[in-house]
N, C-alpha and C. Protein backbone atom coordinates (compact mmCIF):
# COMPACT_ATOMS: atom_id res chain seq x y z
N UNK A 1 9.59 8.33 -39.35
CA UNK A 1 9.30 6.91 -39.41
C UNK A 1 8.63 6.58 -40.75
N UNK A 2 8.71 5.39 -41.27
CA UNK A 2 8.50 5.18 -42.70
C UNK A 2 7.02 4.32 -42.52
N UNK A 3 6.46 4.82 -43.70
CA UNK A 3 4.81 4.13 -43.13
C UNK A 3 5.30 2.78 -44.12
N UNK A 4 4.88 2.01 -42.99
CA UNK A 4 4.63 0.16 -43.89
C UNK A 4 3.76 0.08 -45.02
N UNK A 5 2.71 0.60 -45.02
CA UNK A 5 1.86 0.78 -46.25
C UNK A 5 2.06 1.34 -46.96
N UNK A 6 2.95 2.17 -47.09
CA UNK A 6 3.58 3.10 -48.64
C UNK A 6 4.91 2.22 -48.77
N UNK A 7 5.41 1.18 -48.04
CA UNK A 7 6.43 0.48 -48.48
C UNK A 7 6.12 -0.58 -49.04
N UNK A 8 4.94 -1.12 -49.04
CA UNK A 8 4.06 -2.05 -49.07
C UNK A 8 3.81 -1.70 -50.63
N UNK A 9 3.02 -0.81 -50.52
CA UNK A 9 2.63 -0.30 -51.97
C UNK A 9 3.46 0.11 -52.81
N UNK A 10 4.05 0.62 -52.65
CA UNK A 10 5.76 0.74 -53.31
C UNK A 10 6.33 -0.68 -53.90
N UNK A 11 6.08 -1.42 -53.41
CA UNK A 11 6.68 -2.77 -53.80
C UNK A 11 5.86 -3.40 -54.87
N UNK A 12 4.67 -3.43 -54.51
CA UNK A 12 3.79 -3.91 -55.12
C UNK A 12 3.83 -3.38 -56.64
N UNK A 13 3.74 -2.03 -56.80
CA UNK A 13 3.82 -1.17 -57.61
C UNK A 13 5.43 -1.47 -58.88
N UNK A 14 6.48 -1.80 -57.67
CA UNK A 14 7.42 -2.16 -58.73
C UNK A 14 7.65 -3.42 -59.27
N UNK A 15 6.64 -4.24 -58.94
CA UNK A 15 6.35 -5.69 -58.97
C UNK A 15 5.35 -5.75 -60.54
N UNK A 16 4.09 -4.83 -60.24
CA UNK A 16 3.48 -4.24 -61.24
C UNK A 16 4.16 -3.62 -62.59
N UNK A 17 4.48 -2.34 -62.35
CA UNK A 17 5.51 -2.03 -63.42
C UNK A 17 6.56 -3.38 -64.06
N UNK A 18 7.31 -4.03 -63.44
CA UNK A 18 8.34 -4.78 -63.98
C UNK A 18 7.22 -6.08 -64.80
N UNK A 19 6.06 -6.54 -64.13
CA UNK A 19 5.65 -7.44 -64.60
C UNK A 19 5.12 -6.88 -66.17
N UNK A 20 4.09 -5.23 -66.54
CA UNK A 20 3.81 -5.06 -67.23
C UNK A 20 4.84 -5.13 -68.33
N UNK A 21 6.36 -4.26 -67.81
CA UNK A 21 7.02 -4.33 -68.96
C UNK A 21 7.42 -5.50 -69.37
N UNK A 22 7.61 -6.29 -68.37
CA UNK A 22 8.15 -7.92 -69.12
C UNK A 22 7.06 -8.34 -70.55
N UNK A 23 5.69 -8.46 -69.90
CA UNK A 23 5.01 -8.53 -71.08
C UNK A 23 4.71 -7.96 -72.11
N UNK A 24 5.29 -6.86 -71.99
CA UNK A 24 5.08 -5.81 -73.06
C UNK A 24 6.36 -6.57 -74.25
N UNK A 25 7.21 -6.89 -73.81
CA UNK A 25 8.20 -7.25 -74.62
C UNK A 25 8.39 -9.00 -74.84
N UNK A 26 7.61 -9.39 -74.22
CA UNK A 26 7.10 -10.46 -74.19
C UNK A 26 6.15 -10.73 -75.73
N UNK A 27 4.82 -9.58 -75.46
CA UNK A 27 4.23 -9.65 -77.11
C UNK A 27 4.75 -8.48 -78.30
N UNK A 28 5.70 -8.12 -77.74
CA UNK A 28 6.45 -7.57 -79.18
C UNK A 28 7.29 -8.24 -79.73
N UNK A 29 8.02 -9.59 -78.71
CA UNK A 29 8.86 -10.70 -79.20
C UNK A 29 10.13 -10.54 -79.13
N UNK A 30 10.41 -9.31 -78.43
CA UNK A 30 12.10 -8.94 -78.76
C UNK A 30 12.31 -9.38 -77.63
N UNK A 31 13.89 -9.77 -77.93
CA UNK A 31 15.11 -10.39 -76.85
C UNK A 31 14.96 -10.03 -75.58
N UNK A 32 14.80 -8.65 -75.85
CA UNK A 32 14.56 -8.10 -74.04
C UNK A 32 13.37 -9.36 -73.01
N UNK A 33 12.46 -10.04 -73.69
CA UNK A 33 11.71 -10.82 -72.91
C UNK A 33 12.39 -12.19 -72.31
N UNK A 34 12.98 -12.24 -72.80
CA UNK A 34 14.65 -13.76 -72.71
C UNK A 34 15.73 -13.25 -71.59
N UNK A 35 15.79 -12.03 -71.96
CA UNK A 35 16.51 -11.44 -70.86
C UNK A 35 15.80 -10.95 -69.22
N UNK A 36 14.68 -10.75 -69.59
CA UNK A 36 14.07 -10.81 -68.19
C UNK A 36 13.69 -11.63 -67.48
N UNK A 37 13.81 -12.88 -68.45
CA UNK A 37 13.36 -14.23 -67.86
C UNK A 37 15.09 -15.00 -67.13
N UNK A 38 16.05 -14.39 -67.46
CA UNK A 38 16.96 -15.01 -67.02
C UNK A 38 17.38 -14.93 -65.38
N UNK A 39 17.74 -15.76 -65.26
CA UNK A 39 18.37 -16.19 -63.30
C UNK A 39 19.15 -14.65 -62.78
N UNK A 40 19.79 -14.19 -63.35
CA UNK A 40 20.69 -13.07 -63.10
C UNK A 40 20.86 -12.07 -63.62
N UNK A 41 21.22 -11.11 -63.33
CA UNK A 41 21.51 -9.57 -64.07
C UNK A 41 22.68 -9.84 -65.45
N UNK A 42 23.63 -10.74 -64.72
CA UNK A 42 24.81 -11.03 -65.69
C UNK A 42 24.44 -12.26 -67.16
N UNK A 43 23.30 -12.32 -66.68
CA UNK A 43 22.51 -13.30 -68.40
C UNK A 43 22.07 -12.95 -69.03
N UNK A 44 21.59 -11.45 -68.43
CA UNK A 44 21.42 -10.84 -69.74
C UNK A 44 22.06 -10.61 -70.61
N UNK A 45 23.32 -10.60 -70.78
CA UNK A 45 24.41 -10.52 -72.20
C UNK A 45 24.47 -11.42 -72.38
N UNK A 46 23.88 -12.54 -72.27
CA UNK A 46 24.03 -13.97 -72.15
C UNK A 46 22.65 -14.96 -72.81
N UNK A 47 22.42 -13.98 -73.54
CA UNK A 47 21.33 -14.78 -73.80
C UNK A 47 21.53 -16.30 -75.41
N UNK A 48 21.94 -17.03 -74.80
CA UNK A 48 21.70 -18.64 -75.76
C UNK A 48 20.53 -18.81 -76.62
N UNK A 49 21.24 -19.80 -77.46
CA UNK A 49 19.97 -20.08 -78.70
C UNK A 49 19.06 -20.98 -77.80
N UNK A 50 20.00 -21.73 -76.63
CA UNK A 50 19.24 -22.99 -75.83
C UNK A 50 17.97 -22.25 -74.83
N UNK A 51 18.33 -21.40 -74.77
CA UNK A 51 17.29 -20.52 -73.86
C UNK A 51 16.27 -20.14 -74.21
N UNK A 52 16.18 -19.70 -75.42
CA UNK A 52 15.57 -19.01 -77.17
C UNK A 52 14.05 -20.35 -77.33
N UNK A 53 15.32 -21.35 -77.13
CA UNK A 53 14.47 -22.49 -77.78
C UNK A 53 13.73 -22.98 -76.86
N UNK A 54 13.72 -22.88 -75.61
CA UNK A 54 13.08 -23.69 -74.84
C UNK A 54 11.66 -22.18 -74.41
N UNK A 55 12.45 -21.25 -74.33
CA UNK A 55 11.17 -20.24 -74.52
C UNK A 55 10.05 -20.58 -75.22
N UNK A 56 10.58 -20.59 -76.68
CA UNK A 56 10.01 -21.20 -78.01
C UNK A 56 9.55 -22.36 -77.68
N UNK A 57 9.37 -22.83 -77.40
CA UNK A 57 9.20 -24.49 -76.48
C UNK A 57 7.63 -24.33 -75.95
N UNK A 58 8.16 -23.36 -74.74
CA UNK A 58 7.15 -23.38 -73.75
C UNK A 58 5.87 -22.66 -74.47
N UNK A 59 6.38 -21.55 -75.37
CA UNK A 59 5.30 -21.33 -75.99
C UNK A 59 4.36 -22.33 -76.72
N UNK A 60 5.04 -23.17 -77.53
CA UNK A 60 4.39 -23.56 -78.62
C UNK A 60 3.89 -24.97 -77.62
N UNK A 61 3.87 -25.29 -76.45
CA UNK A 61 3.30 -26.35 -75.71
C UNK A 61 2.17 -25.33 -75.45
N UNK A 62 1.99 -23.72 -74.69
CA UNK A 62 0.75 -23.24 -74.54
C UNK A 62 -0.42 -23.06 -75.57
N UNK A 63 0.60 -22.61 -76.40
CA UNK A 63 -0.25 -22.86 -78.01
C UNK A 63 -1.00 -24.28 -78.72
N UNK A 64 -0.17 -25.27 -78.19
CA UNK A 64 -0.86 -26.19 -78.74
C UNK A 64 -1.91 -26.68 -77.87
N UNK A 65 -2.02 -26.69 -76.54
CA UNK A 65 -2.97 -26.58 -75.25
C UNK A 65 -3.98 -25.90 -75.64
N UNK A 66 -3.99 -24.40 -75.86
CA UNK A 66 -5.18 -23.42 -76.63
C UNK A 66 -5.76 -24.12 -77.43
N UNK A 67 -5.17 -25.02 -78.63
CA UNK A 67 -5.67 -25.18 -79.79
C UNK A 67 -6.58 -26.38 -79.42
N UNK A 68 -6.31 -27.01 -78.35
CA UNK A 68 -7.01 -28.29 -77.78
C UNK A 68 -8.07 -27.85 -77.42
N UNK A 69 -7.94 -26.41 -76.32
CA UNK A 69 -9.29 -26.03 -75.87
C UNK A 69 -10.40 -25.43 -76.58
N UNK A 70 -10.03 -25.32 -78.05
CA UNK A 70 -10.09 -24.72 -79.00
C UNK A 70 -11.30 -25.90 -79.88
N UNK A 71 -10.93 -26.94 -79.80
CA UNK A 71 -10.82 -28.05 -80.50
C UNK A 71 -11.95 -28.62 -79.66
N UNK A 72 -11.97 -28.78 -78.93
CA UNK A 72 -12.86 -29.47 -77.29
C UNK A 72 -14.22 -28.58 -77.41
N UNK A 73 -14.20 -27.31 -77.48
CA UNK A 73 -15.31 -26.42 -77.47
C UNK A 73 -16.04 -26.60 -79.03
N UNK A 74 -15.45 -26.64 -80.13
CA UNK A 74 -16.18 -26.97 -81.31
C UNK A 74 -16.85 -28.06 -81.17
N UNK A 75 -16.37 -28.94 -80.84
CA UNK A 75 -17.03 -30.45 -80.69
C UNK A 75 -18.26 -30.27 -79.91
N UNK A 76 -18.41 -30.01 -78.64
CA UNK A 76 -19.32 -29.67 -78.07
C UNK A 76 -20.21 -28.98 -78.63
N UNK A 77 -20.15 -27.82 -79.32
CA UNK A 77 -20.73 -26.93 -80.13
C UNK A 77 -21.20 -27.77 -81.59
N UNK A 78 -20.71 -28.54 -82.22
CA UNK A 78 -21.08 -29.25 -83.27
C UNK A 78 -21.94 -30.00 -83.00
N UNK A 79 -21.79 -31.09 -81.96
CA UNK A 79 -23.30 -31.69 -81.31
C UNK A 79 -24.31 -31.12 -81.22
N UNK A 80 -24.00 -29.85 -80.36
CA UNK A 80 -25.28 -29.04 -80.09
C UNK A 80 -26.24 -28.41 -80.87
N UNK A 81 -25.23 -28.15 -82.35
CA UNK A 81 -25.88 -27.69 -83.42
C UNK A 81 -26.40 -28.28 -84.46
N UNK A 82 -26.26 -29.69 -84.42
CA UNK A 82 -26.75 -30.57 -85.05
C UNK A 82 -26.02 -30.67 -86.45
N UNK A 83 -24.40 -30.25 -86.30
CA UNK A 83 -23.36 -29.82 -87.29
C UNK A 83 -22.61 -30.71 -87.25
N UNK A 84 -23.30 -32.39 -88.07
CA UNK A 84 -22.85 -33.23 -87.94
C UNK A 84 -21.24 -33.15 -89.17
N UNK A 85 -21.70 -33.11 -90.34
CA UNK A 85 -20.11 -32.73 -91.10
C UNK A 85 -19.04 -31.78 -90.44
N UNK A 86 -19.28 -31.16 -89.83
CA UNK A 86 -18.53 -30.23 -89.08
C UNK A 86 -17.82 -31.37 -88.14
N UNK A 87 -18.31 -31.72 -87.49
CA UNK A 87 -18.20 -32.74 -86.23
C UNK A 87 -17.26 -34.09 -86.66
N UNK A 88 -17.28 -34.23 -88.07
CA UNK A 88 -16.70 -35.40 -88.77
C UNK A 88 -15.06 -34.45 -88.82
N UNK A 89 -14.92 -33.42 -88.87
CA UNK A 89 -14.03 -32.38 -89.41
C UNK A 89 -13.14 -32.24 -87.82
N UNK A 90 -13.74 -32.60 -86.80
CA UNK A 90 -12.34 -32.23 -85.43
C UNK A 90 -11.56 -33.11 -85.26
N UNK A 91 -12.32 -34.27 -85.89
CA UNK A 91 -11.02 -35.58 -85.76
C UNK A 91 -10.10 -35.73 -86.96
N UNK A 92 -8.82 -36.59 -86.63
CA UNK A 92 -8.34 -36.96 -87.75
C UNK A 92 -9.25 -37.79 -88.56
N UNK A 93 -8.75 -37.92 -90.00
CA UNK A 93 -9.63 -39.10 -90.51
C UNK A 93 -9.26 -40.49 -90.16
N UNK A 94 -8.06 -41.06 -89.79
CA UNK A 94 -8.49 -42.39 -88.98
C UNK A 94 -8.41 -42.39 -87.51
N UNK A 95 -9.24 -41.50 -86.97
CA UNK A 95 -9.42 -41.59 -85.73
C UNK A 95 -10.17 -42.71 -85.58
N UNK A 96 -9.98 -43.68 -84.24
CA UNK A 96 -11.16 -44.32 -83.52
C UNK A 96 -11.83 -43.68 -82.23
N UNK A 97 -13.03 -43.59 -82.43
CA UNK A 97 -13.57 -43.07 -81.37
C UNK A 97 -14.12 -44.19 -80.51
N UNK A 98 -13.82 -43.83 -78.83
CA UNK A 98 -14.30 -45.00 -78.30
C UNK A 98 -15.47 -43.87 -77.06
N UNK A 99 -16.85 -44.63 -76.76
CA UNK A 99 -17.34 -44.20 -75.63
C UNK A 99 -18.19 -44.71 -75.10
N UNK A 100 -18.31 -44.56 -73.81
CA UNK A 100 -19.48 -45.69 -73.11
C UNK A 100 -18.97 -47.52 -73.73
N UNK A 101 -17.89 -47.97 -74.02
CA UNK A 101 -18.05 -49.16 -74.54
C UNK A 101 -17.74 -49.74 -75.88
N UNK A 102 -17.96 -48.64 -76.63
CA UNK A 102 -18.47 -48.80 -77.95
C UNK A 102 -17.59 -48.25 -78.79
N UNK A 103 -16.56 -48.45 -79.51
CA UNK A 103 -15.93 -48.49 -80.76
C UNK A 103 -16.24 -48.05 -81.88
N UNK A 104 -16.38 -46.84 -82.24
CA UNK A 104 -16.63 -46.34 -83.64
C UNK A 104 -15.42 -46.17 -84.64
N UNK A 105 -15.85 -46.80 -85.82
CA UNK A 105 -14.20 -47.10 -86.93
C UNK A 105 -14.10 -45.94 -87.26
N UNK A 106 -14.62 -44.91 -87.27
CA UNK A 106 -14.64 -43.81 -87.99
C UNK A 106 -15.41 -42.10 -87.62
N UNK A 107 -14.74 -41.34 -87.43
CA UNK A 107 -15.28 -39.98 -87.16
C UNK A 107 -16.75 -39.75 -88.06
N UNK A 108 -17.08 -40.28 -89.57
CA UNK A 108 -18.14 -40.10 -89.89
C UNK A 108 -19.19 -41.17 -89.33
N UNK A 109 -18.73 -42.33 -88.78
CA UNK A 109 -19.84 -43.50 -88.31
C UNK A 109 -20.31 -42.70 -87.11
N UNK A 110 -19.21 -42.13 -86.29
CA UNK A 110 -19.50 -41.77 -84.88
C UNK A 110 -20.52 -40.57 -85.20
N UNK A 111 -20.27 -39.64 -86.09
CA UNK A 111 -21.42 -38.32 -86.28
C UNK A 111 -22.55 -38.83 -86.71
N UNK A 112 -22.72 -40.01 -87.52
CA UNK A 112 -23.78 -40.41 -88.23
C UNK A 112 -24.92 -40.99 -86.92
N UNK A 113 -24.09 -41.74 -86.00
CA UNK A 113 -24.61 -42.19 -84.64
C UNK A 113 -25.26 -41.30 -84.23
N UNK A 114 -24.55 -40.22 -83.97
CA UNK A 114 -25.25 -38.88 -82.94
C UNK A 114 -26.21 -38.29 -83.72
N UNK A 115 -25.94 -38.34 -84.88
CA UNK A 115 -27.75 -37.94 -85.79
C UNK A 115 -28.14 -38.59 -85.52
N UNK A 116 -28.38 -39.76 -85.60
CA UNK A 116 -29.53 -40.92 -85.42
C UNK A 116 -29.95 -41.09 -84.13
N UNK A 117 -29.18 -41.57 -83.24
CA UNK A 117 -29.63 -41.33 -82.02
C UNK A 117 -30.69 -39.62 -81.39
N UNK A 118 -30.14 -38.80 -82.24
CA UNK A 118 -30.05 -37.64 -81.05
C UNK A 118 -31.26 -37.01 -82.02
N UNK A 119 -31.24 -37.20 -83.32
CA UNK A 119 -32.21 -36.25 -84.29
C UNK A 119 -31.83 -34.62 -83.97
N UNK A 120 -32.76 -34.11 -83.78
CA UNK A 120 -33.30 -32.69 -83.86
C UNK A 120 -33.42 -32.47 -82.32
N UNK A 121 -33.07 -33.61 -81.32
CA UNK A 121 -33.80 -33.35 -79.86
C UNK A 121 -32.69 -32.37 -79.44
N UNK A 122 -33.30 -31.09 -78.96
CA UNK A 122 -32.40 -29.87 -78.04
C UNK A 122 -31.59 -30.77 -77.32
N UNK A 123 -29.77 -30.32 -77.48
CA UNK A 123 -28.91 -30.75 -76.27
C UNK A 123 -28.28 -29.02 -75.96
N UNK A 124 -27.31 -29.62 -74.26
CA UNK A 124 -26.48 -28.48 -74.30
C UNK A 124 -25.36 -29.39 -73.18
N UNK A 125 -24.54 -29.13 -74.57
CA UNK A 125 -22.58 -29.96 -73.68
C UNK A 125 -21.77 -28.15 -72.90
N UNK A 126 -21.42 -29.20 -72.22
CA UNK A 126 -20.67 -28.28 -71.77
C UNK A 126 -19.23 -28.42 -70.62
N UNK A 127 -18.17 -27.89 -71.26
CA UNK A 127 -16.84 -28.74 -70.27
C UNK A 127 -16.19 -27.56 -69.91
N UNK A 128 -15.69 -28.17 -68.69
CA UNK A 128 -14.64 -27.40 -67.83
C UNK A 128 -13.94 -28.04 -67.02
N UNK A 129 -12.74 -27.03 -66.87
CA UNK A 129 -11.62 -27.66 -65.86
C UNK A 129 -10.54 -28.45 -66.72
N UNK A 130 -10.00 -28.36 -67.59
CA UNK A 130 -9.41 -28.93 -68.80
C UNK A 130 -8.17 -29.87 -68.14
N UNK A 131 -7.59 -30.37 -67.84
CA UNK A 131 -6.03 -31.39 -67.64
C UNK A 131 -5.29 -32.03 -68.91
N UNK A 132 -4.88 -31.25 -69.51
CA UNK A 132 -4.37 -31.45 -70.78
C UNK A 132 -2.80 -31.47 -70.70
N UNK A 133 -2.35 -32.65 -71.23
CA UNK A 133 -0.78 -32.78 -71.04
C UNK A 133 -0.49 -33.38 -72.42
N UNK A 134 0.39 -32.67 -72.82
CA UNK A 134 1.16 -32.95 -73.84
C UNK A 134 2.15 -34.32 -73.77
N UNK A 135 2.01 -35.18 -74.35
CA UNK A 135 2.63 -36.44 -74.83
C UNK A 135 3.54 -36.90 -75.59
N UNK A 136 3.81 -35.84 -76.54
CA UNK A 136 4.49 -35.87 -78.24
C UNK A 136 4.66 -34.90 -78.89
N UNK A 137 5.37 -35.16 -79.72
CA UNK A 137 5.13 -33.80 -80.33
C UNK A 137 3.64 -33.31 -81.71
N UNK A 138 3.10 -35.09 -81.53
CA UNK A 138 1.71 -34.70 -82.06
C UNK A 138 0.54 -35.57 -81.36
N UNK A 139 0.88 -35.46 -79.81
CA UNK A 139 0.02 -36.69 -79.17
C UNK A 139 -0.42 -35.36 -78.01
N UNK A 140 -1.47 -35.53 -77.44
CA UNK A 140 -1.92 -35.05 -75.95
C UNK A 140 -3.18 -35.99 -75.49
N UNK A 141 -3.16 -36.31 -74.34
CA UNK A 141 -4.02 -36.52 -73.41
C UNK A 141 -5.37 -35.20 -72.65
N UNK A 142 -6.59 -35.58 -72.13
CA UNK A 142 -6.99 -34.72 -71.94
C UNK A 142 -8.08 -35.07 -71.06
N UNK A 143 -8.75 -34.68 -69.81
CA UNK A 143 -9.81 -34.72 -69.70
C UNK A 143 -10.71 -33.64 -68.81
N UNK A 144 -11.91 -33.47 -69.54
CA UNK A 144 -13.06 -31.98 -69.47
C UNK A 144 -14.14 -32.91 -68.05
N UNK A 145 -14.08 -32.00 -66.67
CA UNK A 145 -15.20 -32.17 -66.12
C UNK A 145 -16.14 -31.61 -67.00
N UNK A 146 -17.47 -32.29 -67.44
CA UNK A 146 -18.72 -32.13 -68.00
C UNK A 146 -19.71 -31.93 -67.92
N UNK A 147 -20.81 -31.32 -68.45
CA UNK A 147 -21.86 -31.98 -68.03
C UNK A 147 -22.96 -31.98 -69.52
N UNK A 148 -23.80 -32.94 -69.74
CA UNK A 148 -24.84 -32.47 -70.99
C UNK A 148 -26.47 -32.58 -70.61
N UNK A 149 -27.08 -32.47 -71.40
CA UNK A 149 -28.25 -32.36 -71.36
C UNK A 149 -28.96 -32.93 -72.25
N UNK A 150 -29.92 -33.21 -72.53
CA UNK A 150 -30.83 -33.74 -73.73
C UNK A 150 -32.21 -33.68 -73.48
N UNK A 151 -32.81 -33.44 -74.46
CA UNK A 151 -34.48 -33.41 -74.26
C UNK A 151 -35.16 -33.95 -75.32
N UNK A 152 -36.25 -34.71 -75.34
CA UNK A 152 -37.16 -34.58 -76.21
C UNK A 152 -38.18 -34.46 -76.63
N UNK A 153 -38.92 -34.23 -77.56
CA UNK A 153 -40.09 -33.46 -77.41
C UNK A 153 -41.02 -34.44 -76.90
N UNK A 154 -42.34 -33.79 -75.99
CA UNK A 154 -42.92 -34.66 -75.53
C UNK A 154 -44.05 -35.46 -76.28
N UNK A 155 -44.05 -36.79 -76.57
CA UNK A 155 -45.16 -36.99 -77.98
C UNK A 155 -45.09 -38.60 -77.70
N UNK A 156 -46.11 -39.22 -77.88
CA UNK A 156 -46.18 -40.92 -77.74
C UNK A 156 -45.13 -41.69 -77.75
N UNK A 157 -44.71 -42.38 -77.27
CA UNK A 157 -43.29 -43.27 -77.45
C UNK A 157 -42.31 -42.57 -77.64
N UNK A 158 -41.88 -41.13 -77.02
CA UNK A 158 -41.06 -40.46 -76.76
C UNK A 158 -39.71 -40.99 -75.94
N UNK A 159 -38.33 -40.79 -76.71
CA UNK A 159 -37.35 -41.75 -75.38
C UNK A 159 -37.22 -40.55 -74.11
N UNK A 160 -36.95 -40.91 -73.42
CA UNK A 160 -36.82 -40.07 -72.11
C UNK A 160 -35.48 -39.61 -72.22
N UNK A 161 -35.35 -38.24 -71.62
CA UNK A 161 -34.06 -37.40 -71.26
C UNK A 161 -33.25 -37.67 -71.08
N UNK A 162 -32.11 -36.94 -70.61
CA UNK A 162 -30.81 -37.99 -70.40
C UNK A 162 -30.10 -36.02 -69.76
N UNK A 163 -29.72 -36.22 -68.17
CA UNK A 163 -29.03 -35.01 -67.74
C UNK A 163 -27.62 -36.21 -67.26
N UNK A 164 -26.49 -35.36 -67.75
CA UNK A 164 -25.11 -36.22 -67.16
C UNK A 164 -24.26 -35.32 -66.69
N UNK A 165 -23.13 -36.19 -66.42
CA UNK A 165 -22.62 -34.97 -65.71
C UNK A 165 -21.00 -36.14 -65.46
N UNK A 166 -19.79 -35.59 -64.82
CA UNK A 166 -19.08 -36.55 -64.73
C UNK A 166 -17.54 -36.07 -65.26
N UNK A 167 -17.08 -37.04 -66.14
CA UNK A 167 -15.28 -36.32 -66.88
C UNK A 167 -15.77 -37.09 -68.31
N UNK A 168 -14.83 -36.44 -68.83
CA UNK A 168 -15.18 -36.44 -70.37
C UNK A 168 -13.34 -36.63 -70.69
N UNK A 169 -12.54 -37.82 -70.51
CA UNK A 169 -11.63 -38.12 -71.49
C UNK A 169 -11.26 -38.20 -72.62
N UNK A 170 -10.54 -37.71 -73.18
CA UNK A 170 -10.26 -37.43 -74.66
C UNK A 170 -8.77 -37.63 -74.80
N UNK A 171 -8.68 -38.45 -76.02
CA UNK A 171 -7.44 -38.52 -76.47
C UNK A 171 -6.96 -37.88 -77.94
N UNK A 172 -6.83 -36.80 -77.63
CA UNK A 172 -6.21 -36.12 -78.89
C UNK A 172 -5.43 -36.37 -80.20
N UNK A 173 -5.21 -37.59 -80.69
CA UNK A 173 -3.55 -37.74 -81.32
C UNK A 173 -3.57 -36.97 -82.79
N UNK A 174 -2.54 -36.25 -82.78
CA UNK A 174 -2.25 -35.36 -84.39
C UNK A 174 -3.18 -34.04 -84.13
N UNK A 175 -2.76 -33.45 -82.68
CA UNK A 175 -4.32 -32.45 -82.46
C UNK A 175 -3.65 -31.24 -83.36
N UNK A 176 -2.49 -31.09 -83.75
CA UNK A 176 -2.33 -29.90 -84.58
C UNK A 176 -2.90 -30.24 -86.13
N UNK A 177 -2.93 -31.69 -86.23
CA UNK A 177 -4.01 -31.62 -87.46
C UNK A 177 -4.92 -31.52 -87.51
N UNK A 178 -5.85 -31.99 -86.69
CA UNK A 178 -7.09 -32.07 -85.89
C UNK A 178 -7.90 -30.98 -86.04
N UNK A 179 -7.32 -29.53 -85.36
CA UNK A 179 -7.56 -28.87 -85.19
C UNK A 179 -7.60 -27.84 -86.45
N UNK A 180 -6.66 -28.05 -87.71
CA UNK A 180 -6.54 -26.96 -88.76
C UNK A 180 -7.47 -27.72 -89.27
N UNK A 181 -8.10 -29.21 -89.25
CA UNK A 181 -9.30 -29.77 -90.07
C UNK A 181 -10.69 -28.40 -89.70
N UNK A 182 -10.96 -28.45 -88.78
CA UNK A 182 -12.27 -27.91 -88.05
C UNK A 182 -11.99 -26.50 -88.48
C-alpha cells in the first residue's frame, strides 16, 4: 500500500524542484524561462517575439512598481532627516504637490514648507501596504497606509505634537524620472 504522505511529499517536492528551476532560468534570462511559462509542452518550440514581449512587459511593470516603492521610502526618509534638497530631488521639477487642501507650485516651495513648519522637531513617517497601479507608460497612481509622528521640544510656546495615522495618496507622474532624480 502506498503511504499518502510520501505521495504528498513527493509532489510537493516536484512542485519545489520545477519552481526552483523555473527561476533559476528566470534570473539567468534565457529562453528556457518563456518556455516554462508557456500553456503546453508543444510551446515550447513555440516560443513568439509576442510572448518575449509581454514577459518583458510584465517585468518592466514590476520594475517600475519597485522603483515607486523605492521612491515612497526616500521621501519619507528625507522628511525625517531633515534632507530638505534631497526631498526637492523625488519629484519632477513641475510637479504640483497637493495636501491637506493646500497647493504647492513647486517641489522646492513644498520642502521649504516642511522646514519651516517642522524645523529640527524629531519626526518618524512611515508607510505600508502599497496599491500601486500603473496608468501609462510614465503615469502611476498610488496609495501607502501610514502613519507619522512629530514632537517638539518641550519649551514656552511650544506647538504641540501631531501622531497620524490614515492613507497617504500619491500621484506619481514621470515616476521613472522621478525616481533617477533622487
Amino acid at each position: 500500500m502506498i503511504n499518502k504522505e510520501a505521495v504528498k511529499s513527493s509532489s510537493w517536492r516536484s512542485r519545489i524542484v520545477g519552481t526552483a528551476t523555473a527561476a533559476a532560468l528566470l534570473v539567468a534570462g534565457g529562453a528556457g524561462a518563456i518556455a516554462l511559462t508557456a500553456p503546453s509542452a508543444s510551446a515550447h518550440d513555440k516560443v513568439t517575439s509576442a510572448s518575449a514581449r509581454s514577459l518583458t512587459d510584465r517585468v518592466q511593470r514590476l520594475e517600475d512598481i519597485e522603483e515607486i516603492h523605492q521612491l515612497k521610502a526616500r521621501y519619507f526618509r528625507f522628511v525625517d532627516e531633515k534632507k530638505h534638497d534631497e526631498l526637492i530631488g523625488v519629484f519632477t521639477p513641475k510637479a504640483k504637490i497637493t495636501t491637506d487642501g493646500t497647493t504647492f507650485k513647486s517641489p522646492t516651495v513644498f520642502a521649504d514648507t516642511i522646514r519651516d513648519l517642522i524645523g529640527a522637531a524629531p519626526t518618524a513617517h512611515s508607510g505600508a501596504m502599497p496599491e500601486i497601479k500603473i496608468t501609462g507608460p510614465d503615469t502611476a497612481t498610488g496609495i501607502w497606509s501610514m502613519e507619522d509622528m512629530l514632537s517638539f521640544p518641550a519649551g514656552p510656546n511650544a506647538p504641540e505634537g501631531h501622531h497620524g495615522y490614515g492613507c497617504d495618496a500619491a500621484r506619481q507622474e514621470a515616476h521613472r524620472q522621478a525616481a533617477s532624480h533622487a
